[in-house]
C-alpha atoms as a PDB file:
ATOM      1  CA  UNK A   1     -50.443 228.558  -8.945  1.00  0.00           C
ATOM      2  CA  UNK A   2     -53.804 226.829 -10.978  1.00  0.00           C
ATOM      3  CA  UNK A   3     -53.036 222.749 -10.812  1.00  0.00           C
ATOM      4  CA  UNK A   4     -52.634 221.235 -13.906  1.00  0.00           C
ATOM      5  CA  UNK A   5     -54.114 218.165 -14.912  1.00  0.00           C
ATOM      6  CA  UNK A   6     -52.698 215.590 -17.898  1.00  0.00           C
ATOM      7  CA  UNK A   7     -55.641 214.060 -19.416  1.00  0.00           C
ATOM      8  CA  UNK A   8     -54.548 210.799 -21.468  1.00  0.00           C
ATOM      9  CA  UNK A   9     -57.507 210.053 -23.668  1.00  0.00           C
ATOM     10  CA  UNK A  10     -57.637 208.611 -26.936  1.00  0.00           C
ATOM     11  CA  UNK A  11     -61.127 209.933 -27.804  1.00  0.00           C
ATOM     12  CA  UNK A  12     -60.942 213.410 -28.252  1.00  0.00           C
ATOM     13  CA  UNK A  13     -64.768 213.752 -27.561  1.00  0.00           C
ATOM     14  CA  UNK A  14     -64.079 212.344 -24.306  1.00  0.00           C
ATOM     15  CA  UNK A  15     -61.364 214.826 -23.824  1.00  0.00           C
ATOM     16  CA  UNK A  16     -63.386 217.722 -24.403  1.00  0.00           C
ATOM     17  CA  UNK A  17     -66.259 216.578 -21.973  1.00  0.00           C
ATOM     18  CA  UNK A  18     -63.644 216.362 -19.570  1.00  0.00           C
ATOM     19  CA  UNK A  19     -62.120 219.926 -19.741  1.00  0.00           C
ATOM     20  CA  UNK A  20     -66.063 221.138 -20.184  1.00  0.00           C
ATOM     21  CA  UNK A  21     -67.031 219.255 -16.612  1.00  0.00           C
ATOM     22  CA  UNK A  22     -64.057 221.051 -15.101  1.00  0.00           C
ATOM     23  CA  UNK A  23     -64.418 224.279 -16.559  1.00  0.00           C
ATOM     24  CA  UNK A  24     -64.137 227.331 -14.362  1.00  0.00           C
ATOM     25  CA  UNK A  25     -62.243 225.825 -11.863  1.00  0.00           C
ATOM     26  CA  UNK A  26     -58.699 227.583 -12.607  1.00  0.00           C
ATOM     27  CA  UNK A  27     -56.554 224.476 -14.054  1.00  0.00           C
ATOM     28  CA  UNK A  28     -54.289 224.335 -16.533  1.00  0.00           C
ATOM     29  CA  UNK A  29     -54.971 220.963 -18.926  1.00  0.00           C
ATOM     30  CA  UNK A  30     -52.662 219.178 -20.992  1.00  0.00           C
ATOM     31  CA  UNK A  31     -53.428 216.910 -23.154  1.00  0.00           C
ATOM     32  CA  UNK A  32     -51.977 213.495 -24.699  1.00  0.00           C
ATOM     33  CA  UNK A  33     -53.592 210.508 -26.867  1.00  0.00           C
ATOM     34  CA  UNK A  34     -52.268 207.378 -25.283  1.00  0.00           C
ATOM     35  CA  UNK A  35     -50.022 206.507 -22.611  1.00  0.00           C
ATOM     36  CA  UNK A  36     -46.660 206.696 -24.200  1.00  0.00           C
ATOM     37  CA  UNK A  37     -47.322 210.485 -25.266  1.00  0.00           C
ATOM     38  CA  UNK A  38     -48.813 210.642 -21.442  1.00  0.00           C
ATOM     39  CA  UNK A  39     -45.718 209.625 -20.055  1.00  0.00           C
ATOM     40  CA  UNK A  40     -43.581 212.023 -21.876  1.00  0.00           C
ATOM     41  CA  UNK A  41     -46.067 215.045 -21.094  1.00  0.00           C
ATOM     42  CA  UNK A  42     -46.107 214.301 -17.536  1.00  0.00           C
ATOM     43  CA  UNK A  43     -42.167 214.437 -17.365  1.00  0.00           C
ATOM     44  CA  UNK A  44     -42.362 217.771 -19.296  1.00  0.00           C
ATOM     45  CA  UNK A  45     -44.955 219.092 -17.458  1.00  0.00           C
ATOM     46  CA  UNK A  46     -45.163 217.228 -13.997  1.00  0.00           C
ATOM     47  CA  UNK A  47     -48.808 217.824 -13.549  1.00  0.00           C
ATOM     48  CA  UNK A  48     -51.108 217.684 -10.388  1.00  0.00           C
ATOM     49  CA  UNK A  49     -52.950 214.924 -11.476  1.00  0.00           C
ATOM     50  CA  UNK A  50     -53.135 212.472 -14.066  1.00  0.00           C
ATOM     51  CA  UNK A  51     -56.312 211.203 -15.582  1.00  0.00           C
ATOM     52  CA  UNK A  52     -56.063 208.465 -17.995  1.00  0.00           C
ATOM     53  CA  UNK A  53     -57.833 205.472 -19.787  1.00  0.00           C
ATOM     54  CA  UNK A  54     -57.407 202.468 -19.601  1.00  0.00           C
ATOM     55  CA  UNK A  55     -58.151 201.236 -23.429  1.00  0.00           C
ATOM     56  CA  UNK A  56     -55.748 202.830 -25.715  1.00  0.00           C
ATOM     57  CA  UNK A  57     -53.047 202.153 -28.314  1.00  0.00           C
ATOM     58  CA  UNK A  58     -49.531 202.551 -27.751  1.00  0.00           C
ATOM     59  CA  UNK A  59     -49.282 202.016 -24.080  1.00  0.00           C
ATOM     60  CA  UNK A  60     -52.771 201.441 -22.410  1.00  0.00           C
ATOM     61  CA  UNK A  61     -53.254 202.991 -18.508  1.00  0.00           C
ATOM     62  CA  UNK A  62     -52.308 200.258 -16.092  1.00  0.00           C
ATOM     63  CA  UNK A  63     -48.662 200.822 -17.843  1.00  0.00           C
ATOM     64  CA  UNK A  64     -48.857 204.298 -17.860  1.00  0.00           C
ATOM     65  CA  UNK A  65     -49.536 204.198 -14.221  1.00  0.00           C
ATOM     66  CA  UNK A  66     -46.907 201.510 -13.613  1.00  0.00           C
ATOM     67  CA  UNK A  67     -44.294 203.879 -15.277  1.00  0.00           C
ATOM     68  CA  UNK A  68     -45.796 207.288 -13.386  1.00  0.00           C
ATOM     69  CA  UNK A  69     -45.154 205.053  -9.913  1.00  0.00           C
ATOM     70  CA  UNK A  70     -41.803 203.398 -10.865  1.00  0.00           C
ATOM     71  CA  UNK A  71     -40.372 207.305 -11.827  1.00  0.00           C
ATOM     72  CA  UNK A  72     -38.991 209.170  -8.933  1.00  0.00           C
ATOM     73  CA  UNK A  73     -40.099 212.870 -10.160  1.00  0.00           C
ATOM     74  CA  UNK A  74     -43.701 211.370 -10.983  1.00  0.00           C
ATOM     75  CA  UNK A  75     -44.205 208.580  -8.324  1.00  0.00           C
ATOM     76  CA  UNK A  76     -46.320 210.912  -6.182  1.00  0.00           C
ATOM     77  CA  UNK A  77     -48.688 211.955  -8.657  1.00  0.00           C
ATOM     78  CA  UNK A  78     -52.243 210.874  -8.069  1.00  0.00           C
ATOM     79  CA  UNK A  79     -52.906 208.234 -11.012  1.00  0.00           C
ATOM     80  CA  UNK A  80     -57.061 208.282 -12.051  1.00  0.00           C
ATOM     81  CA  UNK A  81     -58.150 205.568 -14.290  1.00  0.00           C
ATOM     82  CA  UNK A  82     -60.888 206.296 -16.775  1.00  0.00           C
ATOM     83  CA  UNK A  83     -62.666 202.800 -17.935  1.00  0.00           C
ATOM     84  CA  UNK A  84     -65.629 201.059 -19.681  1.00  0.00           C
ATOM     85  CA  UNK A  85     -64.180 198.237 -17.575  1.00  0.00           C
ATOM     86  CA  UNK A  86     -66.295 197.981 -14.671  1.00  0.00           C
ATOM     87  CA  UNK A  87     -65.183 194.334 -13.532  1.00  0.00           C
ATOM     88  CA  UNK A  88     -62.889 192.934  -9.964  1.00  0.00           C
ATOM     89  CA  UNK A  89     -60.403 192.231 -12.273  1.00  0.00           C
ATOM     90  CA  UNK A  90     -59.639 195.496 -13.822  1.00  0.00           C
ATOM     91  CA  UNK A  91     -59.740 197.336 -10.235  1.00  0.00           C
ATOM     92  CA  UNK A  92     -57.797 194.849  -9.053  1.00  0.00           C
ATOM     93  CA  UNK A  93     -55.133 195.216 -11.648  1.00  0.00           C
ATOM     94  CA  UNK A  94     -55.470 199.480 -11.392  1.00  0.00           C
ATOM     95  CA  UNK A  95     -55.306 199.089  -7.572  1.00  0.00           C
ATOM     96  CA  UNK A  96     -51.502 196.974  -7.958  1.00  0.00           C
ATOM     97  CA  UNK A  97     -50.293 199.071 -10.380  1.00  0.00           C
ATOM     98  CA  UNK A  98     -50.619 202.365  -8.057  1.00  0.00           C
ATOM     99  CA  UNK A  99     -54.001 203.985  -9.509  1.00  0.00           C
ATOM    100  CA  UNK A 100     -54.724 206.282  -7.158  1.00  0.00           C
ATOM    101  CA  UNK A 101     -59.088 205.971  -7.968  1.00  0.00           C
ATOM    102  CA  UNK A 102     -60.921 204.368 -10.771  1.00  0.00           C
ATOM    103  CA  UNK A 103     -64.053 206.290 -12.315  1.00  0.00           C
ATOM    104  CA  UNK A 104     -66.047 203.845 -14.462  1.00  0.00           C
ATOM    105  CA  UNK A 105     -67.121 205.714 -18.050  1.00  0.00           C
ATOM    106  CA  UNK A 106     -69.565 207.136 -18.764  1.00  0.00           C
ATOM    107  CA  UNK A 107     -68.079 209.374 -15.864  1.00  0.00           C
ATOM    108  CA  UNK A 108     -70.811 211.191 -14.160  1.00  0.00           C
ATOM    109  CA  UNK A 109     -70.339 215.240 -13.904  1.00  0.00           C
ATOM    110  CA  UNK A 110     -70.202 214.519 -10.074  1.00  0.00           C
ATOM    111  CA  UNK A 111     -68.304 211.791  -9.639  1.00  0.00           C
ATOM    112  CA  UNK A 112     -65.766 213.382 -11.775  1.00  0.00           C
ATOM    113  CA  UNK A 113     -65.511 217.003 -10.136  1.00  0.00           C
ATOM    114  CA  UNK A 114     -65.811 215.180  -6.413  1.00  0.00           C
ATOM    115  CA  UNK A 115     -62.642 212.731  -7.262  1.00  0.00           C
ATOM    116  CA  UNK A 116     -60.107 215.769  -8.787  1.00  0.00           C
ATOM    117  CA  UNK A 117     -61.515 218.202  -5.819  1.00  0.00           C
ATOM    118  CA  UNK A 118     -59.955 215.057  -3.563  1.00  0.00           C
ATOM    119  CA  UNK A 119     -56.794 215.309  -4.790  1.00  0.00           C
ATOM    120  CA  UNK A 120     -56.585 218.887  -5.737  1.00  0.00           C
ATOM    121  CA  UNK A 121     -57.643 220.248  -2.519  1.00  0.00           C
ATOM    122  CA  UNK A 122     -54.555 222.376  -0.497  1.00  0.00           C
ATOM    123  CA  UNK A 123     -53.066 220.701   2.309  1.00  0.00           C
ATOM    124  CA  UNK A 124     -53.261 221.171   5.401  1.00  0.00           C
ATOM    125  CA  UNK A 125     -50.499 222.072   7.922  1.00  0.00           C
ATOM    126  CA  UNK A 126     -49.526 219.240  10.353  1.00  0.00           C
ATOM    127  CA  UNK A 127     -50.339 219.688  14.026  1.00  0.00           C
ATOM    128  CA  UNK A 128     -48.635 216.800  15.025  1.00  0.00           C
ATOM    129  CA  UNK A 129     -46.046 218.177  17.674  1.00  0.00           C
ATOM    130  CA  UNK A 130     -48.471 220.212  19.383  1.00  0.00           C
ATOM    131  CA  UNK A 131     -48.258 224.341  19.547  1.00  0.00           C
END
């Protein structure tokens, strides 16, 4: 089964780099324009990850990530903020509402690809217990 990814983004350019950076890597994307629209696709959809921004109309990220973590069939979603904010403050704020990494825009190919491979990698069985 391919993970799916939302991708809340209120520039559709930025949308499109996104989907183009993870080309080819079997996902399924979904797509929504702020965070209220977010919310409501990730309940449809309950995707594998969510990557959102921060800046946008409606209902901006930190709520959208405060709503993913206070909803019991969402709470365990990984949360990625996408910002232009690069300050303490902001990461500070992302970090108490449950963001599970913060990639400061522009987002580098890299640094993109290496933070979704974190949380889309399989996991691994427990040994704890012994053989």
């Amino acid at each position: 089964m391919s993970p799916k990814i939302l991708i809340v983004e209120d520039t559709q350019t930025i949308t499109a780099l996104i989907q183009i950076y993870l080309m080819g890597q079997n996902i399924q994307f979904m797509v929504a324009a702020d965070g209220a629209q977010g919310l409501a696709r990730a309940r449809e959809f309950l995707p594998t990850l969510i990557l959102s921004d921060v800046q946008m109309p409606v209902m901006d990220g930190f709520a959208l990530c405060a709503a993913v973590r206070a909803d019991l069939q969402l709470s365990h979603t990984p949360v990625v903020l996408l910002t232009s904010l690069n300050d303490g403050a902001s990461r500070a704020k992302g970090r108490l509402v449950g963001a599970s990494g913060f990639l400061c825009k522009p987002v580098s190919v890299v640094e993109l690809r290496a933070k979704v491979a974190e949380f889309l990698k399989p996991a691994t069985p427990s040994t704890a217990g012994g053989p």
